[in-house]
N, C-alpha and C. Protein backbone atom coordinates (compact mmCIF):
# COMPACT_ATOMS: atom_id res chain seq x y z
N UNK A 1 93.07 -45.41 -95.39
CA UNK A 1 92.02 -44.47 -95.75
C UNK A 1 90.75 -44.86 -95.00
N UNK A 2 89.94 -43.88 -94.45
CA UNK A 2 89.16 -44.40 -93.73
C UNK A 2 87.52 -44.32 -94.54
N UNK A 3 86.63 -44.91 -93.79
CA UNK A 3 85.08 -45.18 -94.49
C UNK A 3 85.06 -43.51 -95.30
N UNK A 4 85.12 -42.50 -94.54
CA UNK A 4 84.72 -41.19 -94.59
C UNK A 4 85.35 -40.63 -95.68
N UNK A 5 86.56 -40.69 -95.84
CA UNK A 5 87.26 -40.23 -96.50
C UNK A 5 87.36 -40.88 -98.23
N UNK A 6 87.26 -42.42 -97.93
CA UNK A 6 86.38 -42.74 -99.04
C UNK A 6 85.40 -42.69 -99.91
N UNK A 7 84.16 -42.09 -99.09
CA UNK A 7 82.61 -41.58 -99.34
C UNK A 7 83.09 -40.77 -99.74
N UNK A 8 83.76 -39.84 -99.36
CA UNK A 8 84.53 -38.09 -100.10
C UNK A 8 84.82 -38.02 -101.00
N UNK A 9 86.10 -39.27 -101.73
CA UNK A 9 86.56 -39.33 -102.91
C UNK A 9 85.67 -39.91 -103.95
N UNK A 10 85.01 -40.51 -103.82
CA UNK A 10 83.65 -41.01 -104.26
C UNK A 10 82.55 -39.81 -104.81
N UNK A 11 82.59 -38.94 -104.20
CA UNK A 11 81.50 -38.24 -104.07
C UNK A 11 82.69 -37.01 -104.42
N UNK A 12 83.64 -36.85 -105.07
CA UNK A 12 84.40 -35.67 -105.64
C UNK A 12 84.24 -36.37 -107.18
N UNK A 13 84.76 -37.82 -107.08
CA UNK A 13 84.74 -38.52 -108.65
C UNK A 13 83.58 -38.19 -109.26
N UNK A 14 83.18 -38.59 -108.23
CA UNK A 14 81.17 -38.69 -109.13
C UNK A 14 80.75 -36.90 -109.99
N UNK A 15 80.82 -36.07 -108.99
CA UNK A 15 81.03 -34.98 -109.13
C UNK A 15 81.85 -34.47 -110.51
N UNK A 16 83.00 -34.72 -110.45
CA UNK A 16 83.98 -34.59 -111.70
C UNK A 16 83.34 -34.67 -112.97
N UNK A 17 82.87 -36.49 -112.71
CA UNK A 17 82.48 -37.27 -113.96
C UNK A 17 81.15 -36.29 -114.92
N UNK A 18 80.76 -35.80 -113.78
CA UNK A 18 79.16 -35.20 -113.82
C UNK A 18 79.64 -34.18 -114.60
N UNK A 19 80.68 -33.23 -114.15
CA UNK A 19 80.79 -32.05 -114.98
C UNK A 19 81.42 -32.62 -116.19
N UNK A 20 82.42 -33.25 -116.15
CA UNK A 20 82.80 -33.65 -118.02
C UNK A 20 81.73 -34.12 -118.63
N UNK A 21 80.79 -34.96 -118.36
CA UNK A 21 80.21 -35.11 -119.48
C UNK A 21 79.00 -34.08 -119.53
N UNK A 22 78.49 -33.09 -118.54
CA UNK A 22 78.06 -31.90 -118.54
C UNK A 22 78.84 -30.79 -120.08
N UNK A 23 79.93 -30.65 -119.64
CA UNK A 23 80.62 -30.13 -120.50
C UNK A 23 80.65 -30.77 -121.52
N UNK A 24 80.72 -31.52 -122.41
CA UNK A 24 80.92 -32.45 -123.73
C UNK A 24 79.27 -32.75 -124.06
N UNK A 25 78.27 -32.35 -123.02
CA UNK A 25 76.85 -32.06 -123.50
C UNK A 25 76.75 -30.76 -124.03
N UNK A 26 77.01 -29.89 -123.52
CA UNK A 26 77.13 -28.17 -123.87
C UNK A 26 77.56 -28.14 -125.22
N UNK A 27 78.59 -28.88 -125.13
CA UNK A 27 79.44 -28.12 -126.79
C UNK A 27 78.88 -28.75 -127.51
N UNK A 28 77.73 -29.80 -127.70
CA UNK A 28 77.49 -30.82 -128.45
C UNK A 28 76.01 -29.39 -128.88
N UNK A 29 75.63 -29.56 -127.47
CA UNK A 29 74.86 -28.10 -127.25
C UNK A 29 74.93 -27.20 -128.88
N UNK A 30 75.99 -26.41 -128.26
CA UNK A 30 76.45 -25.21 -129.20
C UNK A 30 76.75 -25.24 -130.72
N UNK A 31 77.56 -26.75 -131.15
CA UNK A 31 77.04 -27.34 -132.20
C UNK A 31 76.08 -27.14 -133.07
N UNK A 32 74.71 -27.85 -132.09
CA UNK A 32 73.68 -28.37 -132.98
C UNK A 32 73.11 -26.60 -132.97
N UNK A 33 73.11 -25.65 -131.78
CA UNK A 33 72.71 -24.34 -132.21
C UNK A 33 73.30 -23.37 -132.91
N UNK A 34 74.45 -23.69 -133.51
CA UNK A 34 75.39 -23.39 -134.97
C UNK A 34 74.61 -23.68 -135.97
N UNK A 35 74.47 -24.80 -136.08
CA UNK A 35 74.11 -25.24 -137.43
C UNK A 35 72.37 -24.75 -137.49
N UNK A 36 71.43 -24.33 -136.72
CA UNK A 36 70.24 -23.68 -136.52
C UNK A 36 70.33 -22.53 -136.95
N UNK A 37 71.61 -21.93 -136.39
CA UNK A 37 71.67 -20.46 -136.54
C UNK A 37 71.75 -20.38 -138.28
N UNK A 38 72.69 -20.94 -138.52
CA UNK A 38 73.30 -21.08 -140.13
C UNK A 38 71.96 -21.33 -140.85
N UNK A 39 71.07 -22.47 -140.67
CA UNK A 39 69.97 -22.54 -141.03
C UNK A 39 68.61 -21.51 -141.29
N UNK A 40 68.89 -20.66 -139.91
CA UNK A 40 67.94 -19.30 -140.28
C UNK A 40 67.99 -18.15 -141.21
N UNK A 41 69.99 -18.11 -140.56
CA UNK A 41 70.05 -17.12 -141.97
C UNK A 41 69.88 -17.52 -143.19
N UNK A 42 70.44 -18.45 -143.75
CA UNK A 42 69.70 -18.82 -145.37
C UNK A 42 68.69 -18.83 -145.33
N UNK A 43 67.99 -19.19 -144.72
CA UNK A 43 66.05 -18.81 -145.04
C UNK A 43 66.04 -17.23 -145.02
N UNK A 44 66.46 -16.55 -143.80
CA UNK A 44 66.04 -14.76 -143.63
C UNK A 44 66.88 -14.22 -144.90
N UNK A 45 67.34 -14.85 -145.55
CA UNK A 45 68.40 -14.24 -146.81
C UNK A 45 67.32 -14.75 -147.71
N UNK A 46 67.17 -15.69 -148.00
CA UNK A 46 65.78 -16.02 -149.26
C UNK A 46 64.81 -15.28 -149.15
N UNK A 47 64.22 -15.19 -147.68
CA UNK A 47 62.54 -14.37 -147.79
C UNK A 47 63.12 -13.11 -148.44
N UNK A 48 64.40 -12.27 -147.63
CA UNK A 48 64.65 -11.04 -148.49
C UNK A 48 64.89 -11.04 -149.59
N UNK A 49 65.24 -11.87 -150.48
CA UNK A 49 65.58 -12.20 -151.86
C UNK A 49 64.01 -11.96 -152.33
N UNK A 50 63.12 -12.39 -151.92
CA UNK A 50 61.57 -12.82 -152.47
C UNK A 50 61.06 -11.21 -151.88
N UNK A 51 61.94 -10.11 -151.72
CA UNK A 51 61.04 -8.95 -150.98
C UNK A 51 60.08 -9.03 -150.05
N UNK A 52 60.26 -10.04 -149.02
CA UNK A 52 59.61 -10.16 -147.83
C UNK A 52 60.24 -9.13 -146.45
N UNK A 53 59.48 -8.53 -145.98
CA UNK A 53 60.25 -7.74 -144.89
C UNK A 53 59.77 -7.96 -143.26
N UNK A 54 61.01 -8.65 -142.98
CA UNK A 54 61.02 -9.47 -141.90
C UNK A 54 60.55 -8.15 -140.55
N UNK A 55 61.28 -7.35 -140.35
CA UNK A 55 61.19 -6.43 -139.73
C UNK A 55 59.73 -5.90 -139.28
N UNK A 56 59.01 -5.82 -140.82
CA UNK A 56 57.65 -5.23 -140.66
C UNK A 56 56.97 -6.45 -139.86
N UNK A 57 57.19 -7.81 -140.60
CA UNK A 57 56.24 -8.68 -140.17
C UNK A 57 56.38 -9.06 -139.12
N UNK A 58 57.68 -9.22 -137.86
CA UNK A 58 57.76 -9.03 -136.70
C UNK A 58 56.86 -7.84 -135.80
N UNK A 59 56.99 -6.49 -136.61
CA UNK A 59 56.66 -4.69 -135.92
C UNK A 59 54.63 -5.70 -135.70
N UNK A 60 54.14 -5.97 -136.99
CA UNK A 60 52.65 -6.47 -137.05
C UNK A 60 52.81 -7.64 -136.11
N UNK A 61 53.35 -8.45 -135.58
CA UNK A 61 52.81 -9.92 -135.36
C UNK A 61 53.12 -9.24 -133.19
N UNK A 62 54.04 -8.18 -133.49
CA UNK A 62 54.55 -7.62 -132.07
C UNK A 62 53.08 -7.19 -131.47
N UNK A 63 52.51 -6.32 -132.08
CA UNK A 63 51.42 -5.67 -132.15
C UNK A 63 50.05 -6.46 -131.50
N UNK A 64 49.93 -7.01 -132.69
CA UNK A 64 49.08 -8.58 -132.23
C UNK A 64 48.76 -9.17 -131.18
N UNK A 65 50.39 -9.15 -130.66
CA UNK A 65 50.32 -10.58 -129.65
C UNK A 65 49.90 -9.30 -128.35
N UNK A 66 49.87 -8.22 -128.54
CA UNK A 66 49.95 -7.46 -127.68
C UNK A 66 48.73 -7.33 -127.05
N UNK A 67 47.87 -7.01 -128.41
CA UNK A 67 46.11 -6.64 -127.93
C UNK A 67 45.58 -8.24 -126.96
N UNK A 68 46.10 -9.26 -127.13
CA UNK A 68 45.54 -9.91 -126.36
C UNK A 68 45.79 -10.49 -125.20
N UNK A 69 45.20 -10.11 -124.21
CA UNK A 69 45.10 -10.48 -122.69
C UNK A 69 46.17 -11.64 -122.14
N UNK A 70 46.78 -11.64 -121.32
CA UNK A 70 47.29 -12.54 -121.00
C UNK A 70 46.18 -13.76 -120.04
N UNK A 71 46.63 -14.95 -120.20
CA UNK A 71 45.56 -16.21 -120.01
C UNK A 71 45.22 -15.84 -118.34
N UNK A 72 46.09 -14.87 -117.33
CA UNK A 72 46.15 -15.22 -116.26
C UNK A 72 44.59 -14.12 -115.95
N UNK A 73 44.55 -13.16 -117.34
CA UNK A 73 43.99 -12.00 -116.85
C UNK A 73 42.63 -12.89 -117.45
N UNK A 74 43.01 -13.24 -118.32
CA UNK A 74 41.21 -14.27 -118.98
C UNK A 74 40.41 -15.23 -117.98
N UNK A 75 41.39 -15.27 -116.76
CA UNK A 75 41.15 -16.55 -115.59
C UNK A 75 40.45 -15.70 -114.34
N UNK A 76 40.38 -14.61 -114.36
CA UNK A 76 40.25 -13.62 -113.10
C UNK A 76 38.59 -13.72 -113.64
């Protein structure tokens, strides 16, 4: 096997290694944003329990963020 061809297999391993534990980061990933997700809905299920309406208070806070300028236009 020569120098070159060595550097190659080297540099395919390395590569490999990179994506498995790439991959086994992701799902660890998707996991922890499961259990977030699960976490929101029991809260968005309580506020509605308490007659809070998520919908409206998004439609108002949409509104809001709207009237004000973006920082790039406050910089001009």
């Amino acid at each position: 096997m020569t120098n070159k061809e060595a550097n190659q297999d080297e540099q395919v391993g390395f590569h490999k290694g990179s994506l498995s534990v790439l991959i086994k980061e992701r799902q660890e990933m998707m996991k922890i944003l499961q259990v977030v997700e699960q976490l929101m809905q029991v809260h968005i299920t309580a506020l509605k329990e308490l007659g809070i309406d998520l919908e409206k208070e998004a439609k108002a806070l949409e509104k809001t963020s709207q009237k004000k300028k973006p920082i790039e236009d406050m910089l001009k």
